[in-house]
N, C-alpha and C. Protein backbone atom coordinates (compact mmCIF):
# COMPACT_ATOMS: atom_id res chain seq x y z
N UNK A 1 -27.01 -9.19 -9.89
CA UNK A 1 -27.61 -8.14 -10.68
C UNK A 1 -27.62 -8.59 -12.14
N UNK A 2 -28.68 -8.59 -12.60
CA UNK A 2 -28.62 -9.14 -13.72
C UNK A 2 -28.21 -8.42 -15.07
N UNK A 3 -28.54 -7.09 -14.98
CA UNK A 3 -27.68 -6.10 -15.44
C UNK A 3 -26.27 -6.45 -16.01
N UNK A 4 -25.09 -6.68 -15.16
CA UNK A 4 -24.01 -7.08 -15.02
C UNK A 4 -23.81 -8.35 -15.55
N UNK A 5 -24.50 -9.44 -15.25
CA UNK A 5 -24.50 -10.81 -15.82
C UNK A 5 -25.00 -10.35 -17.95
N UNK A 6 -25.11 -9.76 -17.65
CA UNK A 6 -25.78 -9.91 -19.21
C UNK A 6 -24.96 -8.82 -20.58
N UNK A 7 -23.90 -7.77 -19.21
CA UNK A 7 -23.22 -6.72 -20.17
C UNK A 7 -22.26 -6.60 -19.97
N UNK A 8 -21.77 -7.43 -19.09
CA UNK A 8 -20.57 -7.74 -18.30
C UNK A 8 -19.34 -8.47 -19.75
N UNK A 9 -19.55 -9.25 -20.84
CA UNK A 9 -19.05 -9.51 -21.54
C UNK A 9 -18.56 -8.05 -23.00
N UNK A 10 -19.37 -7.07 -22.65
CA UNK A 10 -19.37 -6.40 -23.45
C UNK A 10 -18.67 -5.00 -22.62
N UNK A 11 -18.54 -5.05 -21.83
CA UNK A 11 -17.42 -4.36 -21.03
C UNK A 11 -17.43 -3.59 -19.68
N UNK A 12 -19.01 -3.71 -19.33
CA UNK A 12 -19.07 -3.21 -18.26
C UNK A 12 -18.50 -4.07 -16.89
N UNK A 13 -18.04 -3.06 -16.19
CA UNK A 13 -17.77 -3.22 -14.64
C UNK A 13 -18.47 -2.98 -14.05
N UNK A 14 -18.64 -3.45 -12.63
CA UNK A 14 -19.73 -2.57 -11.65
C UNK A 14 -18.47 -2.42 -10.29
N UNK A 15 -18.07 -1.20 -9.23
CA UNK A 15 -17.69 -1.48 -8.29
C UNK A 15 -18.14 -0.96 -7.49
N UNK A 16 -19.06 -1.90 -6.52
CA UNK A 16 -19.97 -0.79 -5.49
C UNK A 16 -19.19 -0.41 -4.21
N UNK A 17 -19.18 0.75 -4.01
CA UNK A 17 -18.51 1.30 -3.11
C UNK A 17 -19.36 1.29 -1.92
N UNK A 18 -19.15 0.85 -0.81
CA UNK A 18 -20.27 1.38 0.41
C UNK A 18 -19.40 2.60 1.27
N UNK A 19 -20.46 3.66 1.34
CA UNK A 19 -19.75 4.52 2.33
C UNK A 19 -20.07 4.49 3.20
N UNK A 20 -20.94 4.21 3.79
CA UNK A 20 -21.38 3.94 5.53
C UNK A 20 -20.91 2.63 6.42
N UNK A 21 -20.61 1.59 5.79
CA UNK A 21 -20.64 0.24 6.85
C UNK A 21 -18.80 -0.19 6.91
N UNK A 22 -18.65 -0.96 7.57
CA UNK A 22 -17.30 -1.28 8.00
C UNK A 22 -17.09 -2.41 6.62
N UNK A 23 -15.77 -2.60 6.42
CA UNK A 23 -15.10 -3.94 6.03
C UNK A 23 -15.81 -4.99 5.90
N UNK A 24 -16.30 -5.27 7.16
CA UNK A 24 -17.01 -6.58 7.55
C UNK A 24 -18.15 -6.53 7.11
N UNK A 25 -18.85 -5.74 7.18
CA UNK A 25 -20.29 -5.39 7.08
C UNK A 25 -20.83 -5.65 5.72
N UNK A 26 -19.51 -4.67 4.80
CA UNK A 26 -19.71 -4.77 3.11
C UNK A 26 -19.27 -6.31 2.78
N UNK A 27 -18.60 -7.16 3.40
CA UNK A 27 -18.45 -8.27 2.70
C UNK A 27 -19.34 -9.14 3.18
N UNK A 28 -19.63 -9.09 4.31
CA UNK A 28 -21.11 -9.88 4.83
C UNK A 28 -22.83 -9.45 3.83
N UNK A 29 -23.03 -8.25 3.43
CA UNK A 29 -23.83 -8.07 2.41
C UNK A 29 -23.33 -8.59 0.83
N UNK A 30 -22.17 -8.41 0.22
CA UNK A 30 -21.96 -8.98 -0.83
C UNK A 30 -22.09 -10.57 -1.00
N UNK A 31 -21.59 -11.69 0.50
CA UNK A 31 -22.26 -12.91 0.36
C UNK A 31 -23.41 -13.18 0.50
N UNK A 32 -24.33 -12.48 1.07
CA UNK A 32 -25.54 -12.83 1.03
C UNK A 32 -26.25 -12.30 0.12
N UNK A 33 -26.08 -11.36 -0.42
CA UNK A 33 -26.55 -11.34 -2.11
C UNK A 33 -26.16 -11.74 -3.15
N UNK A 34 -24.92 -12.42 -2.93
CA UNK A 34 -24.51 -13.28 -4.01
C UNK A 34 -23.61 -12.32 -5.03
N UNK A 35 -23.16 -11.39 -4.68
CA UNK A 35 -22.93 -10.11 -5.42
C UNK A 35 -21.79 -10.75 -6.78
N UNK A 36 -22.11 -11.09 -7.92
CA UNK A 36 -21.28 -11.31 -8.51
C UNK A 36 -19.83 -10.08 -9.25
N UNK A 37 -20.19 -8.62 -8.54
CA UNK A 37 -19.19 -7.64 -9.02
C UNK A 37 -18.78 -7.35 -8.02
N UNK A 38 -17.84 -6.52 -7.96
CA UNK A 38 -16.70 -5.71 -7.02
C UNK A 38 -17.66 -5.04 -5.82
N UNK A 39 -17.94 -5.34 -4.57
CA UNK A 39 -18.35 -4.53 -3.40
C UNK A 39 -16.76 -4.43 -2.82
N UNK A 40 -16.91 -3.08 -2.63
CA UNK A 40 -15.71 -2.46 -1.69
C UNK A 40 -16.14 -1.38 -0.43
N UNK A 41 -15.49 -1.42 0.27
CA UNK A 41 -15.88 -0.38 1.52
C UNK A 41 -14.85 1.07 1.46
N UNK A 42 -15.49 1.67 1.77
CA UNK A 42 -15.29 3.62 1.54
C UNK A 42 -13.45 3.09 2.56
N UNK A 43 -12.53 2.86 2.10
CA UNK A 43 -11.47 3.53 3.03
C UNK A 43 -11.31 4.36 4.12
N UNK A 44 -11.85 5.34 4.28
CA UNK A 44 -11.58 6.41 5.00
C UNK A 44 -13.96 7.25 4.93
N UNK A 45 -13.42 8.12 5.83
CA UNK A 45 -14.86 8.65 5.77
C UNK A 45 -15.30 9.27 4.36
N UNK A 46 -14.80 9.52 3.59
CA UNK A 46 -14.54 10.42 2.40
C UNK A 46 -13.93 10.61 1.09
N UNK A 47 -12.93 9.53 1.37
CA UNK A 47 -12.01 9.50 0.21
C UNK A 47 -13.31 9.44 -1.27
N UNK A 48 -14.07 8.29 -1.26
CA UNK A 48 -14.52 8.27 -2.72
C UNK A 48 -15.83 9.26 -2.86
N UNK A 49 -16.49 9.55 -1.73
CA UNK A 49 -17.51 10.48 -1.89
C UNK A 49 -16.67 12.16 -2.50
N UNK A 50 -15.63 12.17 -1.88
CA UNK A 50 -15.15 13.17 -2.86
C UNK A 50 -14.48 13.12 -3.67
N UNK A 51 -14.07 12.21 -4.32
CA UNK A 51 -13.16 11.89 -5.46
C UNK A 51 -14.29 12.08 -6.50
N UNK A 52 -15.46 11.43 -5.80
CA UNK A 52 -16.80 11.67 -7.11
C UNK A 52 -17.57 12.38 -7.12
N UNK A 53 -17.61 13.69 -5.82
CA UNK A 53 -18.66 14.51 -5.73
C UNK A 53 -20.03 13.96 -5.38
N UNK A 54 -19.66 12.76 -4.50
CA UNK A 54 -21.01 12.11 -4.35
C UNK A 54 -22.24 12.80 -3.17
N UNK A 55 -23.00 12.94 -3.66
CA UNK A 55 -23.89 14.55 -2.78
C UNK A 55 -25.27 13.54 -2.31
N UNK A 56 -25.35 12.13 -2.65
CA UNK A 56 -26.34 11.61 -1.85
C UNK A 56 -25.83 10.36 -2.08
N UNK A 57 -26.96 9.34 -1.68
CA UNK A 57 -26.72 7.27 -2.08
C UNK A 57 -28.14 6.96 -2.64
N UNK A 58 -28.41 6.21 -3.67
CA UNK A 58 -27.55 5.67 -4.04
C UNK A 58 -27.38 6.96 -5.23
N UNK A 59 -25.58 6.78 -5.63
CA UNK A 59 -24.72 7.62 -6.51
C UNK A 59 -24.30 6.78 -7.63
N UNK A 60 -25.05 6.31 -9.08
CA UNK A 60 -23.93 5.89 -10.13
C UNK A 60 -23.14 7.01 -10.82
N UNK A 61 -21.55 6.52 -10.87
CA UNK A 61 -21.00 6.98 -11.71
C UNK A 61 -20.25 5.97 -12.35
N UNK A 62 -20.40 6.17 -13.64
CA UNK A 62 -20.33 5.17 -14.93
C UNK A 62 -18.92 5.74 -15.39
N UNK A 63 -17.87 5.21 -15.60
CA UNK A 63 -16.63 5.58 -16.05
C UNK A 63 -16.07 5.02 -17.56
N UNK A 64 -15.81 5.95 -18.49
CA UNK A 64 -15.60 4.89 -20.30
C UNK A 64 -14.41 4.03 -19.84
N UNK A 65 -14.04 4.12 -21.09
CA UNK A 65 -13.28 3.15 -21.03
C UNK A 65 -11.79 3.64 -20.83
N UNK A 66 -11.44 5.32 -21.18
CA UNK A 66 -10.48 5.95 -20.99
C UNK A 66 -10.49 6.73 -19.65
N UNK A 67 -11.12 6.60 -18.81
CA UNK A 67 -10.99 6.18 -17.64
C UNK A 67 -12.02 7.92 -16.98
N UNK A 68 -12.52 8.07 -18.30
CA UNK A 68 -13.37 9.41 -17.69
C UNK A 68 -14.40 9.70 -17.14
N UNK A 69 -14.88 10.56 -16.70
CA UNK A 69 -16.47 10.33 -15.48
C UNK A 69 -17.50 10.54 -16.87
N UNK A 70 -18.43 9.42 -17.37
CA UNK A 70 -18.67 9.69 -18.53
C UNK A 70 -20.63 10.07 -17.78
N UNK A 71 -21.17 9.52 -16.57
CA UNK A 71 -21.92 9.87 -16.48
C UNK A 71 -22.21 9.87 -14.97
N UNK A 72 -22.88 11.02 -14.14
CA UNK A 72 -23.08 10.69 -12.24
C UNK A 72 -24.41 10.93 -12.41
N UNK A 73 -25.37 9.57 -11.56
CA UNK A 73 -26.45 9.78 -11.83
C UNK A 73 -27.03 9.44 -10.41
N UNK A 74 -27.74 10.26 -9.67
CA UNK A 74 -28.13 10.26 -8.27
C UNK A 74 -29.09 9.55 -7.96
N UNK A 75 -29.45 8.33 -7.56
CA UNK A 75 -30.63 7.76 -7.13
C UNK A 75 -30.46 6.85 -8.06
N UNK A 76 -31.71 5.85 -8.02
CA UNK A 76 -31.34 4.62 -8.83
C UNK A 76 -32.56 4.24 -9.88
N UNK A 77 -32.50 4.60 -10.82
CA UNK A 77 -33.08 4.63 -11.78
C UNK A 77 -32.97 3.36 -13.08
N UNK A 78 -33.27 2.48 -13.19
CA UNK A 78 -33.12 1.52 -14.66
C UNK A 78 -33.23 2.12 -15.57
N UNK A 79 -34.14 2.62 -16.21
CA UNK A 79 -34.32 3.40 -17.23
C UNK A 79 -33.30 4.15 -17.94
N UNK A 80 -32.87 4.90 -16.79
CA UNK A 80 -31.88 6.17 -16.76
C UNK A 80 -30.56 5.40 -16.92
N UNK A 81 -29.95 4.33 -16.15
CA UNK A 81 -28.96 3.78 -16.08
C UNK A 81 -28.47 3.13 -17.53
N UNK A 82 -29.61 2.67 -18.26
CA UNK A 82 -29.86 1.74 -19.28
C UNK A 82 -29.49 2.42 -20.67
N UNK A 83 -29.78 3.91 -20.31
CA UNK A 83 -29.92 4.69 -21.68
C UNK A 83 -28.28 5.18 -21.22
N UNK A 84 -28.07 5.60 -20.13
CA UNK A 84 -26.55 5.96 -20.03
C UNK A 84 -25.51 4.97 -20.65
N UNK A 85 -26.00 3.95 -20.13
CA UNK A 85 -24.85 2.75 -20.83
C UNK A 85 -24.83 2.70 -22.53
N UNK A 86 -25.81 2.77 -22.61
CA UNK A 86 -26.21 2.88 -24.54
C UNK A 86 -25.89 4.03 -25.10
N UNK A 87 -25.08 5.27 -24.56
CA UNK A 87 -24.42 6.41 -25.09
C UNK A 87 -23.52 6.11 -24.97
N UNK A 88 -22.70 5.14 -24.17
CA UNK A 88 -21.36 4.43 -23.75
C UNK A 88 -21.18 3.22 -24.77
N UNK A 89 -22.12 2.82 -25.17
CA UNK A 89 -21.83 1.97 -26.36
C UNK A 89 -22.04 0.50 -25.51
N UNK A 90 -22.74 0.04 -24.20
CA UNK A 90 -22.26 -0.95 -23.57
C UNK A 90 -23.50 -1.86 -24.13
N UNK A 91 -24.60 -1.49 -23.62
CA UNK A 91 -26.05 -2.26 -23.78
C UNK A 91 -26.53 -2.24 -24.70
């Protein structure tokens, strides 16, 4: 994601959570995309969809730096993602 390659020095993280696929599944898609950030698989059926109120996929939620939900943005938007990070001070 090139996103990440380019703001990644300036402080962003990315950790994609998958909630539908197994262990295996999420690390077999992160090598074949080359995923250079954090892919992780949902623990349990639920744990992070409700920790974040996640009500569809794809779900960003952008966290500052003091560890607060600074923005949840439903669906996947550049635009939208781009201007969120730039109220965050990242991009």
């Amino acid at each position: 994601m090139e996103l990440y390659k380019t703001q990644r020095s300036k402080g962003l993280e990315i950790v994609s959570v998958n909630v539908r696929n197994s262990a295996e599944e999420v690390a077999a898609f992160a090598r074949e995309f080359g995923a250079t950030f954090h892919v992780a698989p949902n623990r349990t059926p639920t744990d992070v969809a409700r920790l974040y109120r996640l009500e569809a996929t794809p779900t960003n939620v952008l966290i500052d730096r003091e560890g607060n939900v600074a923005a949840r943005l439903v669906g996947f938007d550049m635009a939208r993602l781009e201007r969120a990070l730039i109220r965050l001070g990242i991009h």
